[in-house]
N, C-alpha and C. Protein backbone atom coordinates (compact mmCIF):
# COMPACT_ATOMS: atom_id res chain seq x y z
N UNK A 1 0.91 -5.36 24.57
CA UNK A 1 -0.08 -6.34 24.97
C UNK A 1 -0.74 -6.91 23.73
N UNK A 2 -0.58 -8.33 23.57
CA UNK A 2 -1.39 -8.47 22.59
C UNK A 2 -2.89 -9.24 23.12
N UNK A 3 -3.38 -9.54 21.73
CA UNK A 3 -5.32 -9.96 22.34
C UNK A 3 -5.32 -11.41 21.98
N UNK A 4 -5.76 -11.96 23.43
CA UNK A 4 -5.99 -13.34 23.19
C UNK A 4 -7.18 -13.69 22.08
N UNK A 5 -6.92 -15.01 21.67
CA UNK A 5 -8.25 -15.20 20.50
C UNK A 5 -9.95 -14.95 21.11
N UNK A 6 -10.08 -14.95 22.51
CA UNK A 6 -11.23 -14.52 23.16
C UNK A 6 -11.74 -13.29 22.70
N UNK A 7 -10.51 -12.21 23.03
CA UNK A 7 -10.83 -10.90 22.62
C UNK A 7 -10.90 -10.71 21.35
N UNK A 8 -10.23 -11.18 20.28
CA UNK A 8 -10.21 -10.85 19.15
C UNK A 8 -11.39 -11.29 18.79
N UNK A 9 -12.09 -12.26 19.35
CA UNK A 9 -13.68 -12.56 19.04
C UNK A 9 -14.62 -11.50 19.14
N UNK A 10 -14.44 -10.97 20.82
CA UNK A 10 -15.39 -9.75 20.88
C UNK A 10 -15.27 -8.50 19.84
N UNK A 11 -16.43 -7.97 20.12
CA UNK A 11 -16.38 -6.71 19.29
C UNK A 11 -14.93 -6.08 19.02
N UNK A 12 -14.65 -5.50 18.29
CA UNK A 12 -13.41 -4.31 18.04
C UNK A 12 -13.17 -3.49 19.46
N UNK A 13 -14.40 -2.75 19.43
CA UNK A 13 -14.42 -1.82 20.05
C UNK A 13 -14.07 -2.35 21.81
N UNK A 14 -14.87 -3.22 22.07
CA UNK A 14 -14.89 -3.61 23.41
C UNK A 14 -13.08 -4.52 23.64
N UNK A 15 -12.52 -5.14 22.41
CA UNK A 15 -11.58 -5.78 22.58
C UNK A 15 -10.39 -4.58 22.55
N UNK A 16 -10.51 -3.39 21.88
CA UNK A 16 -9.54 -2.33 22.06
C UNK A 16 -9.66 -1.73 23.52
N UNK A 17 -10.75 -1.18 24.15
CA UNK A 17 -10.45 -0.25 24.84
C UNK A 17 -9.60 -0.69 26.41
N UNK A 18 -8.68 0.41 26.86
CA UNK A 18 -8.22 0.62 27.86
C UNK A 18 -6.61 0.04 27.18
N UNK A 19 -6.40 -0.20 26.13
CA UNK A 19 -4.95 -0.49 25.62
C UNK A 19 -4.39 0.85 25.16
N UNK A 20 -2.81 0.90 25.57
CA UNK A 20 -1.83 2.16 24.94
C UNK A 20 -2.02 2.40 23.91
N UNK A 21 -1.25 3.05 23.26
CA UNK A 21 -1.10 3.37 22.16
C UNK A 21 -0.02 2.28 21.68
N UNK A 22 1.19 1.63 22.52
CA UNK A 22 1.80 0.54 21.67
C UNK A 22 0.69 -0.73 21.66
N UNK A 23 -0.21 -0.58 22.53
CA UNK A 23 -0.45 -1.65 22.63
C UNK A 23 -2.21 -2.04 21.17
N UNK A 24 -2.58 -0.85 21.27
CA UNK A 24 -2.99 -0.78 20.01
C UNK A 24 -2.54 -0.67 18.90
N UNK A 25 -1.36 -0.71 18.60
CA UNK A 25 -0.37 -1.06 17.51
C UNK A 25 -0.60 -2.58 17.37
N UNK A 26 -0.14 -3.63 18.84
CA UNK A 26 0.21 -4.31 18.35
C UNK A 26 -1.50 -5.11 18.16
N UNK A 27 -2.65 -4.63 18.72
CA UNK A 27 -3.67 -5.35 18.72
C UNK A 27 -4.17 -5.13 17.49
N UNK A 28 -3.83 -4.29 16.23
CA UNK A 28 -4.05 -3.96 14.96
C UNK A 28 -3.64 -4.98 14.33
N UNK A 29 -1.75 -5.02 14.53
CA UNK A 29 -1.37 -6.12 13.76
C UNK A 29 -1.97 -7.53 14.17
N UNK A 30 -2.10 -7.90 15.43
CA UNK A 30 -2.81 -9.16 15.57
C UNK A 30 -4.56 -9.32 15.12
N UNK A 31 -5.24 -8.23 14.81
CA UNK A 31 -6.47 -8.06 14.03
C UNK A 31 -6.33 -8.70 12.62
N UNK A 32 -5.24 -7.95 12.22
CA UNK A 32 -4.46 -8.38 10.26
C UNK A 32 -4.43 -10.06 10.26
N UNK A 33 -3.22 -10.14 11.60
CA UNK A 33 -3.35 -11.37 11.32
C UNK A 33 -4.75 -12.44 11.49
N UNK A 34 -5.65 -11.69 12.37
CA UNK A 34 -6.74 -12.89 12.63
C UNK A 34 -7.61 -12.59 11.45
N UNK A 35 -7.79 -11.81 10.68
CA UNK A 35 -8.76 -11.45 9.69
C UNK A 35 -8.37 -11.66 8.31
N UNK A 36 -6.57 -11.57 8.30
CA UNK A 36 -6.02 -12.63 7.34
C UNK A 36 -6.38 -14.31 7.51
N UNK A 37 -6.53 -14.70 8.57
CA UNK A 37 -7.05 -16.20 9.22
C UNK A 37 -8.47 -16.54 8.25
N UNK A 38 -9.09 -15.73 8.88
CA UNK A 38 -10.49 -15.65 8.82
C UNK A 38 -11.24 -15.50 7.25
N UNK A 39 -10.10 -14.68 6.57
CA UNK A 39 -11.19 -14.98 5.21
C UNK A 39 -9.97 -15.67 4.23
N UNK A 40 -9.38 -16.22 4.91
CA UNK A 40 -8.03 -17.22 4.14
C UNK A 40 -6.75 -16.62 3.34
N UNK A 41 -6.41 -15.30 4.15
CA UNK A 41 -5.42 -14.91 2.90
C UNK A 41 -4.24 -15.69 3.75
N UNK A 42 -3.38 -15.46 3.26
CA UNK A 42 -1.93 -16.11 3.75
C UNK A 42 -1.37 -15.42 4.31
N UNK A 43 -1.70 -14.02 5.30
CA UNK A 43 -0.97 -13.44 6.38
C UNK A 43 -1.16 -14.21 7.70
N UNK A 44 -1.63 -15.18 7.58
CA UNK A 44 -1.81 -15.95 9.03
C UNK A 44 -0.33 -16.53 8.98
N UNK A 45 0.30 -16.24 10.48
CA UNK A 45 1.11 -17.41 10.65
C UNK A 45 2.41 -16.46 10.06
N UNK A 46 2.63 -15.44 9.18
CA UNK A 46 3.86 -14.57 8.98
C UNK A 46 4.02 -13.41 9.37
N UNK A 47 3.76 -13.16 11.08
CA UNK A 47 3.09 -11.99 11.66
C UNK A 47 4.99 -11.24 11.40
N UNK A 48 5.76 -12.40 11.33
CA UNK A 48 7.39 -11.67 11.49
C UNK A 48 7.51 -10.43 10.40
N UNK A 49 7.16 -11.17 9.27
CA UNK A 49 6.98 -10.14 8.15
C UNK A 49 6.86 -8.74 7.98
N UNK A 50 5.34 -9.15 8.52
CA UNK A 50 4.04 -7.51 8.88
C UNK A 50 4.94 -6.77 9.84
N UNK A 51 5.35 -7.58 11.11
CA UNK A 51 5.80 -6.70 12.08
C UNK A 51 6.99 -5.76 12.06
N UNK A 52 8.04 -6.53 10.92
CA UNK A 52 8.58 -5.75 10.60
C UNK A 52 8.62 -4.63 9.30
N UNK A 53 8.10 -5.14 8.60
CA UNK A 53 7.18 -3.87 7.57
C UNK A 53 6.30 -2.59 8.43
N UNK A 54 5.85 -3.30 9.45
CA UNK A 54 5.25 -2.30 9.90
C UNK A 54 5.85 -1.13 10.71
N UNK A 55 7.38 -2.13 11.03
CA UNK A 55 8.20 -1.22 12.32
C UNK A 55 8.68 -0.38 11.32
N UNK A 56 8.97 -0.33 9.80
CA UNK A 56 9.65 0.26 8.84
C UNK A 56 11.21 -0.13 8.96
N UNK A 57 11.47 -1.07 9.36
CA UNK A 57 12.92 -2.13 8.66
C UNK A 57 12.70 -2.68 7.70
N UNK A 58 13.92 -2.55 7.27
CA UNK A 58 14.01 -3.51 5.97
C UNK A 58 13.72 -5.15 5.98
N UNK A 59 13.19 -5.45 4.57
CA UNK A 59 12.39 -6.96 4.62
C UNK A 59 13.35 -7.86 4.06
N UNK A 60 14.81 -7.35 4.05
CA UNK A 60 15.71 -8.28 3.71
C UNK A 60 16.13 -9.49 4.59
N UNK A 61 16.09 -10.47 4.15
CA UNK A 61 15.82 -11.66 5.31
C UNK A 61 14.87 -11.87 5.48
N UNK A 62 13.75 -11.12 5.60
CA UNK A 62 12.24 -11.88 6.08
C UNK A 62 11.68 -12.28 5.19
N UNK A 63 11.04 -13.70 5.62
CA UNK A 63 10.02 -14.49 4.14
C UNK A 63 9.04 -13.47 3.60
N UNK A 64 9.22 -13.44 2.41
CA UNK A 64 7.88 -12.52 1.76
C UNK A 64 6.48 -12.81 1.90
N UNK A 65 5.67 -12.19 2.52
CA UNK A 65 4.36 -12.06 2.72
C UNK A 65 3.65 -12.35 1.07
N UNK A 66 2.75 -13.10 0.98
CA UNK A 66 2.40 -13.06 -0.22
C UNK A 66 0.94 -12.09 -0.25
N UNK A 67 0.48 -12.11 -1.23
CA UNK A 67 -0.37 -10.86 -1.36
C UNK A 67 -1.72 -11.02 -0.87
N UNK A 68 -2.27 -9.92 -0.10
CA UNK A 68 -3.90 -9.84 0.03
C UNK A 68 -4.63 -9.93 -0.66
N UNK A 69 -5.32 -10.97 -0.60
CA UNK A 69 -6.39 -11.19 -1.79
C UNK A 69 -7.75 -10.31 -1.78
N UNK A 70 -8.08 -10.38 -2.81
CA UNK A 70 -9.17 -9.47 -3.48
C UNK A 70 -8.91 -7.98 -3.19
N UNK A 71 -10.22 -7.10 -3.61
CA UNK A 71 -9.79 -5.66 -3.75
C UNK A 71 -10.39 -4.55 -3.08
N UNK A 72 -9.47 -3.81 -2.47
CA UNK A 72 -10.27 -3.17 -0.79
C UNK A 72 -10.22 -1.74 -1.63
N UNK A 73 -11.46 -1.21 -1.61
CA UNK A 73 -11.96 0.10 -1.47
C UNK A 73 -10.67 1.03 -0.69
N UNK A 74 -10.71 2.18 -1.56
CA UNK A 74 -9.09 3.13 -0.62
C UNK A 74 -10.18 4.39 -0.96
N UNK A 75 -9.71 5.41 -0.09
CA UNK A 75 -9.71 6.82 -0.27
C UNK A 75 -8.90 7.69 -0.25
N UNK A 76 -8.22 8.16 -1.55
CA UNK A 76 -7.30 8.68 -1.58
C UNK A 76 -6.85 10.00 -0.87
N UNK A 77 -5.83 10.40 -0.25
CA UNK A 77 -5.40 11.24 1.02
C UNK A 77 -4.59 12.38 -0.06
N UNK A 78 -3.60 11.99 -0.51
CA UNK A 78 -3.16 12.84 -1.24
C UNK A 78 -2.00 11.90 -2.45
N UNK A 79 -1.79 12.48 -3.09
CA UNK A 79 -0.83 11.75 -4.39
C UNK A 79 0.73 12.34 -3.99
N UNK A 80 1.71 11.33 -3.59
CA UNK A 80 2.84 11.68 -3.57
C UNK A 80 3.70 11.87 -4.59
N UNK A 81 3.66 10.86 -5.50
CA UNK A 81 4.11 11.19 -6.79
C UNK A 81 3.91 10.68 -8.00
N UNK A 82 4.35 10.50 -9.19
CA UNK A 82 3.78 9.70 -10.51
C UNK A 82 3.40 8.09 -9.76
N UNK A 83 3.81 7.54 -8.67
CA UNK A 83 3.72 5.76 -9.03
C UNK A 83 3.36 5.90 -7.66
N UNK A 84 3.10 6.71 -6.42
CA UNK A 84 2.87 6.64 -5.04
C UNK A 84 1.46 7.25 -4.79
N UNK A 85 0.46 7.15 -3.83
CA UNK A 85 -0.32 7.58 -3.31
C UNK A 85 -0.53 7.04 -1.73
N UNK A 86 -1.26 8.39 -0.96
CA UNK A 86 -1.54 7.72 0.40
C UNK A 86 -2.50 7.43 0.65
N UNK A 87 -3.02 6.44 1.24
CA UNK A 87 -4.65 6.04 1.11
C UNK A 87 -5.23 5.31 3.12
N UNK A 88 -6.88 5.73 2.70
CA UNK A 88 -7.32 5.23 3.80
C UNK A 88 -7.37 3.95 3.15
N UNK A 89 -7.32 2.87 3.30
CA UNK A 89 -7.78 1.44 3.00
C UNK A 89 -8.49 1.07 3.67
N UNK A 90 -9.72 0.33 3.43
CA UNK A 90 -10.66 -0.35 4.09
C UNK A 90 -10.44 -2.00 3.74
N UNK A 91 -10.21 -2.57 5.08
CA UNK A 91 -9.62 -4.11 4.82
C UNK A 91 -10.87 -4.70 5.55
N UNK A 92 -12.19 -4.44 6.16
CA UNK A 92 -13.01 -4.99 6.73
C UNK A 92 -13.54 -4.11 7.75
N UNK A 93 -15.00 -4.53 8.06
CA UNK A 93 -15.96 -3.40 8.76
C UNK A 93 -15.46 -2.85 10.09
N UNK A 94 -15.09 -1.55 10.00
CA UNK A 94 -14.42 -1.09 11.00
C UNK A 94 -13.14 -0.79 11.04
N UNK A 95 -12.31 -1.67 10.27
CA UNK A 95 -10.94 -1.29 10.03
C UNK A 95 -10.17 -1.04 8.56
N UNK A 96 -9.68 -0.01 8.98
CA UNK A 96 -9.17 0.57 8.16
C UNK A 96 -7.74 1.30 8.28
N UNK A 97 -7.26 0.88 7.52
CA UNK A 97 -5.31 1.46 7.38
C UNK A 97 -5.04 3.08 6.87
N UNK A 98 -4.18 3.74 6.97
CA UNK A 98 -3.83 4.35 6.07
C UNK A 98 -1.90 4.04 5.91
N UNK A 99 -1.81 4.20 4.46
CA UNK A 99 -0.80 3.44 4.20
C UNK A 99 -0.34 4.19 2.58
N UNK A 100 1.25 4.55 2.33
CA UNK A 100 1.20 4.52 1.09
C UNK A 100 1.00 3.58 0.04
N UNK A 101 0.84 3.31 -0.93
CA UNK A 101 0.54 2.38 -1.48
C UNK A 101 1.06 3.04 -3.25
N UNK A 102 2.17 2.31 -3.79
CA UNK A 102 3.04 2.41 -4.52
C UNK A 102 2.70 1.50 -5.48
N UNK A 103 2.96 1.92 -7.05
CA UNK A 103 1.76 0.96 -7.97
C UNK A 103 2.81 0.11 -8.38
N UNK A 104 2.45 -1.34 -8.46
CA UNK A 104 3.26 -2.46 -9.03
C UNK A 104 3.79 -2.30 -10.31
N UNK A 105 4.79 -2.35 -10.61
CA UNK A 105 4.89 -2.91 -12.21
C UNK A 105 5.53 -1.64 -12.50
N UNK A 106 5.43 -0.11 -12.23
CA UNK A 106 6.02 0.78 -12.65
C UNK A 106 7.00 2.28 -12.13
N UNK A 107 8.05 2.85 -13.00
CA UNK A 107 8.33 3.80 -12.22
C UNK A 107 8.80 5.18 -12.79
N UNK A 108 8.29 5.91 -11.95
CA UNK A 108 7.89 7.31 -12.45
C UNK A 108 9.27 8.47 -11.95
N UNK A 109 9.29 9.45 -12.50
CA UNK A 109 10.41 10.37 -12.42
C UNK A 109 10.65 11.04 -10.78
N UNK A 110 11.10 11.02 -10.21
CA UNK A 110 11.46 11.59 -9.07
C UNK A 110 11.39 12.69 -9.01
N UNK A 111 10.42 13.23 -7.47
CA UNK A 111 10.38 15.10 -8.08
C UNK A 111 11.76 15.84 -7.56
N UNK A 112 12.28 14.94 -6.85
CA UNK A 112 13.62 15.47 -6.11
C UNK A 112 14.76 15.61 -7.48
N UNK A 113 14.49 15.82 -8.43
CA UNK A 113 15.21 15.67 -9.43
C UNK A 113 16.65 15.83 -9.60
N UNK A 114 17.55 15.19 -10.56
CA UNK A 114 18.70 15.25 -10.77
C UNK A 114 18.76 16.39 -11.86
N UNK A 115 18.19 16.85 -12.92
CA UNK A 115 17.74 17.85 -13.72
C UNK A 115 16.19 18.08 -14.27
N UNK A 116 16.31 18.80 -14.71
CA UNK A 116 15.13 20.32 -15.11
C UNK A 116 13.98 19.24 -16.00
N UNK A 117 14.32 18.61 -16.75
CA UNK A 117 13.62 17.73 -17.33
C UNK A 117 13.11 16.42 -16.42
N UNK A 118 13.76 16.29 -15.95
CA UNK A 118 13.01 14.88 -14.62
C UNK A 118 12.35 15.74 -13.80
N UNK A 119 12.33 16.92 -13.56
CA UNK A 119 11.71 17.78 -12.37
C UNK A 119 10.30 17.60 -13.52
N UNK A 120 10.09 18.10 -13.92
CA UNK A 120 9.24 18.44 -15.23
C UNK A 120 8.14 16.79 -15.43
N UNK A 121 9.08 16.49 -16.27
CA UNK A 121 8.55 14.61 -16.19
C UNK A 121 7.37 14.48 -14.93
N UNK A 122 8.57 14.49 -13.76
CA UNK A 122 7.78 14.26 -12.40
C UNK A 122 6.56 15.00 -11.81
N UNK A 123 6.67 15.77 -12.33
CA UNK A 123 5.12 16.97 -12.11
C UNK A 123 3.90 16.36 -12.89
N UNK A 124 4.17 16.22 -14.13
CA UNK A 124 3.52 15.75 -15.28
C UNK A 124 2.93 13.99 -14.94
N UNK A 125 3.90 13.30 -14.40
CA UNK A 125 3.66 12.05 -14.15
C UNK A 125 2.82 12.24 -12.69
N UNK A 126 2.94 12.76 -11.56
CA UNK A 126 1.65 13.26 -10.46
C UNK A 126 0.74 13.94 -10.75
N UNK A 127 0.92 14.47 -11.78
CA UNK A 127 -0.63 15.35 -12.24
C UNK A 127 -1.41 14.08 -12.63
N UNK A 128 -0.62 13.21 -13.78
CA UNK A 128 -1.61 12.48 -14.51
C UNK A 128 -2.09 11.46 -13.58
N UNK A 129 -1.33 10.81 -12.52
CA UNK A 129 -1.85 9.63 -11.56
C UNK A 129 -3.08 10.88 -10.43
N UNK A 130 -2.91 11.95 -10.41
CA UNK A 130 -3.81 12.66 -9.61
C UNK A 130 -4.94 12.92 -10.16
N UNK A 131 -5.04 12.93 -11.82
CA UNK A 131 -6.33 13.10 -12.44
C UNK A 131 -6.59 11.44 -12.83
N UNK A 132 -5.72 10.91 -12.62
CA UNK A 132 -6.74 9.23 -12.74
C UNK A 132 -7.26 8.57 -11.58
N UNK A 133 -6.75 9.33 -10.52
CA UNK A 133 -7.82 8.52 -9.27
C UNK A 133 -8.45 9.93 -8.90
N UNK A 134 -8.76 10.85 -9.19
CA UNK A 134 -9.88 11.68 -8.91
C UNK A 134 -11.32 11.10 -9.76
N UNK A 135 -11.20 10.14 -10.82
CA UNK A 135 -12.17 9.72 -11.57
C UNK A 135 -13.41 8.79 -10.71
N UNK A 136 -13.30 8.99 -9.72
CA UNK A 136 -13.87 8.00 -9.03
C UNK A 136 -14.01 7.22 -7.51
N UNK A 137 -14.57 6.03 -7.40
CA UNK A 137 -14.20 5.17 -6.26
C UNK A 137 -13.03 4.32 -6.56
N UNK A 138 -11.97 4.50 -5.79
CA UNK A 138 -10.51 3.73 -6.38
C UNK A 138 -10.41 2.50 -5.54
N UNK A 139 -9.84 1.31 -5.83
CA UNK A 139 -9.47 -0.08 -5.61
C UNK A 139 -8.34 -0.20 -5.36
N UNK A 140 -7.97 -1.21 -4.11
CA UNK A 140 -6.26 -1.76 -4.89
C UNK A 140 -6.82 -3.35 -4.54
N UNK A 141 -5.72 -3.91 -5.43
CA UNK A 141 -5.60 -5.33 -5.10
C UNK A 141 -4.22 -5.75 -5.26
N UNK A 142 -3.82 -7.23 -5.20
CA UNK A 142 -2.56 -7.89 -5.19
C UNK A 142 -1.70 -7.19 -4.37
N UNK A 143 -2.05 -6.68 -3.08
CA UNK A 143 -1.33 -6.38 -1.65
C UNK A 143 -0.01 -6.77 -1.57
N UNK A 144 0.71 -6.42 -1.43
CA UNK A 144 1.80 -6.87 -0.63
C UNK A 144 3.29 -5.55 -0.26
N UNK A 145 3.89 -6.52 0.33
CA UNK A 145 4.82 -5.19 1.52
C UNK A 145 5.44 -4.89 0.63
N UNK A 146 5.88 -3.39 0.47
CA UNK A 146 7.18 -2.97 0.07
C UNK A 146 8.41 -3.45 0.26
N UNK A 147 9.45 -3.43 -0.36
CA UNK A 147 10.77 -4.31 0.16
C UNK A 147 11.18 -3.73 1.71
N UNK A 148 10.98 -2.62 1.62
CA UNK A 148 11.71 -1.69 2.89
C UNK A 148 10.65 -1.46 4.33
N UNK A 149 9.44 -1.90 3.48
CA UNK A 149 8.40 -1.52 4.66
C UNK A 149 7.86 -0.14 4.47
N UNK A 150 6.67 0.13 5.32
CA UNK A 150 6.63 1.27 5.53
C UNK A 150 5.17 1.70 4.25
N UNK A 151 5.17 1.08 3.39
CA UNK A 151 4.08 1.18 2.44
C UNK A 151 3.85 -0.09 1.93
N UNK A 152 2.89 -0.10 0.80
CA UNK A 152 2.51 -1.58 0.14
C UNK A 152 3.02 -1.15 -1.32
N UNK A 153 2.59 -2.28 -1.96
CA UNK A 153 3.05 -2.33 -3.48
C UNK A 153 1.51 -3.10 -3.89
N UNK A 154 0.71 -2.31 -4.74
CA UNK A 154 -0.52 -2.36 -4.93
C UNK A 154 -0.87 -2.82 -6.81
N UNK A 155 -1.66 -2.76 -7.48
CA UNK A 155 -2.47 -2.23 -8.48
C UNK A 155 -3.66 -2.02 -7.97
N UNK A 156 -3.56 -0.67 -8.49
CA UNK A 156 -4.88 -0.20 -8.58
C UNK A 156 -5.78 0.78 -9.83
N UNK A 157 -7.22 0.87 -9.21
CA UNK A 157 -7.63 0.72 -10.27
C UNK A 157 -9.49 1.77 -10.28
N UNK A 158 -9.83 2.07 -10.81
CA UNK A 158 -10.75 3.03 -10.68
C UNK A 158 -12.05 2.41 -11.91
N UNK A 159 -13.61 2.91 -11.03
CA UNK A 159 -14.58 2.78 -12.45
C UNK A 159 -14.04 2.91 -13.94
N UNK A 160 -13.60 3.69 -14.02
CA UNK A 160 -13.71 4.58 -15.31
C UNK A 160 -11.65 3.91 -15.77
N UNK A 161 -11.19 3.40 -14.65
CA UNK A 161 -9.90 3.02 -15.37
C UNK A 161 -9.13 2.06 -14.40
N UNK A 162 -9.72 0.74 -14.80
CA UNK A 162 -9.27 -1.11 -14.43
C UNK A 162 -7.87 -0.74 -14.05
N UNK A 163 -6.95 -0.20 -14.58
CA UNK A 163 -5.43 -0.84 -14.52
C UNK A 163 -4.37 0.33 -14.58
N UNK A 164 -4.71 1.82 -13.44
CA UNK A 164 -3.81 2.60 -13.32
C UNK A 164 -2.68 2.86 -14.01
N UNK A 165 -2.13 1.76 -13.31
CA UNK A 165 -0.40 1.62 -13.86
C UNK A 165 -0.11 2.09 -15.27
N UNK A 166 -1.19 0.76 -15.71
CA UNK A 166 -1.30 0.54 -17.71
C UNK A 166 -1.95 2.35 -17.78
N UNK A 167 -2.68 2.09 -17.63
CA UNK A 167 -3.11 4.07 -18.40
C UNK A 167 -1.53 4.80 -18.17
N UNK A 168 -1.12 5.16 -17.15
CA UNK A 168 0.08 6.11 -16.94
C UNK A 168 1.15 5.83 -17.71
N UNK A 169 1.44 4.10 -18.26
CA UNK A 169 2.64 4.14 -19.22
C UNK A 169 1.69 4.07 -20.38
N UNK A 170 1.03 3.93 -21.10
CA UNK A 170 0.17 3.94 -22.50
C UNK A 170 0.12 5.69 -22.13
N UNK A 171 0.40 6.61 -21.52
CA UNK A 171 0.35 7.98 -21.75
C UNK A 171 1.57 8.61 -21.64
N UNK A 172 2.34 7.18 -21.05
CA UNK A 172 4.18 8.40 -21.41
C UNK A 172 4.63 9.10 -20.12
N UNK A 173 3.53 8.33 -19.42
CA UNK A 173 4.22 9.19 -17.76
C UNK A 173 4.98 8.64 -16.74
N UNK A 174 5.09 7.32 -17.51
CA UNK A 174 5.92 6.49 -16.52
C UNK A 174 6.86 5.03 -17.55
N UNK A 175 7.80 4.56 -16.71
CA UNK A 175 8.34 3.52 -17.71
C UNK A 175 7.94 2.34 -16.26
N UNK A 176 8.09 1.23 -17.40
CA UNK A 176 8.07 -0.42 -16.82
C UNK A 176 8.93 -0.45 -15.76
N UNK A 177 8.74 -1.18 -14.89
CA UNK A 177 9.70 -1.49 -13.76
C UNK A 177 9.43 -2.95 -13.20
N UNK A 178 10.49 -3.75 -12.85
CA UNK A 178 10.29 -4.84 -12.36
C UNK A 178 11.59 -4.99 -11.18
N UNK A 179 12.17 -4.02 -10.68
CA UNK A 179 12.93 -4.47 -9.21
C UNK A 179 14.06 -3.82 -10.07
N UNK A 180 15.12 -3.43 -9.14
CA UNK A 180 16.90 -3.62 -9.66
C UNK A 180 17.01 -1.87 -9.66
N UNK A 181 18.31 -2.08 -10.91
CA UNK A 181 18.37 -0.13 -11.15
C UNK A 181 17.36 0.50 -12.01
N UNK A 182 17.32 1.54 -11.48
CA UNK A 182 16.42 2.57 -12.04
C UNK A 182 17.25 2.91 -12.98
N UNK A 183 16.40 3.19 -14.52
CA UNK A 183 17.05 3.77 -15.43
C UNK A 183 17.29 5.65 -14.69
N UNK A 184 18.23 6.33 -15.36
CA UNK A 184 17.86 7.93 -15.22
C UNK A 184 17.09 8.54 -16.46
N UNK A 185 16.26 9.83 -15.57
CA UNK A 185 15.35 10.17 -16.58
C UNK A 185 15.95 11.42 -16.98
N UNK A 186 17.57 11.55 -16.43
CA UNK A 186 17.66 12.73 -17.24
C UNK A 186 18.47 12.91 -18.73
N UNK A 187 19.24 13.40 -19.51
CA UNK A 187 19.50 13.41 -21.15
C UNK A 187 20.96 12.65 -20.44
């Protein structure tokens, strides 16, 4: 069921209740999209995108969502690995995601390792992204879907340290990444 623009006017609360559980799925994603509307980001109008990012299919073929603007307050849930974390996100009063959220621009050793030294690497590279967002209230900005769905592709960023990503490779815990093959991190 989705919510006519009437409901999406009323309160949250009063426009959710007595819907399923699919059907509060889909009144979430039609929230994104009206609140993408509403403060002008460009998820209005590419609900195909979201919906399938959200179902966790792949975004091959679908027009790319371009990114959420400005920078939503997260609370971090737990650190998956050197370049991943799971987070509550707060996108506006009352709503809030939880979502992995995977840092732009870089990529870190896999703990599933191919050898003893990438196992190693990969510990070292989640320790250090786990002691840089314990520093604080953490941020992300420049939103947008993962290729596959299922998480976002973020920067983020803390009081005490603007540009995540940049700290973790200026410390050797991660290399540059911009799409394609992964180098291997083992000898």
């Amino acid at each position: 069921m989705f919510l006519s623009e009437r409901q999406l006017s009323e309160s949250p609360r009063a426009a959710l209740r007595g819907l399923s559980v699919l059907g509060l799925a889909a009144a979430a994603f039609a929230a994104g999209v009206a609140i993408g509307a509403a403060i002008g980001t460009p998820l209005a109008g590419r609900g195909i995108g979201v919906a399938a990012a959200s179902a966790g299919e792949s975004m091959r073929g679908v027009p790319a969502v371009p990114a959420l603007r400005g920078v939503h307050p997260a609370e971090v849930l737990r650190v998956v690995d050197g370049d991943t974390f799971e987070a509550r996100v707060h996108l506006w009063p009352g709503l809030d995601i939880t979502t992995r959220v995977r840092l732009r621009g870089i990529d870190a050793p896999e703990l599933r390792a191919r050898c003893a030294e990438e196992r190693d690497r990969a510990e070292a590279a989640r320790d250090a992204l786990r002691t840089l967002l314990a520093q604080g209230e953490v941020g992300i900005g420049r939103v947008t879907l993962d290729k596959y769905g299922g998480r976002v592709v973020a920067d983020a960023m803390t009081h005490a340290t603007p540009d995540v990503a940049r700290a973790l490779l200026e410390a050797g815990a991660v290399r540059r990444y911009s799409g394609g093959r992964r180098e291997s991190w083992c000898p």
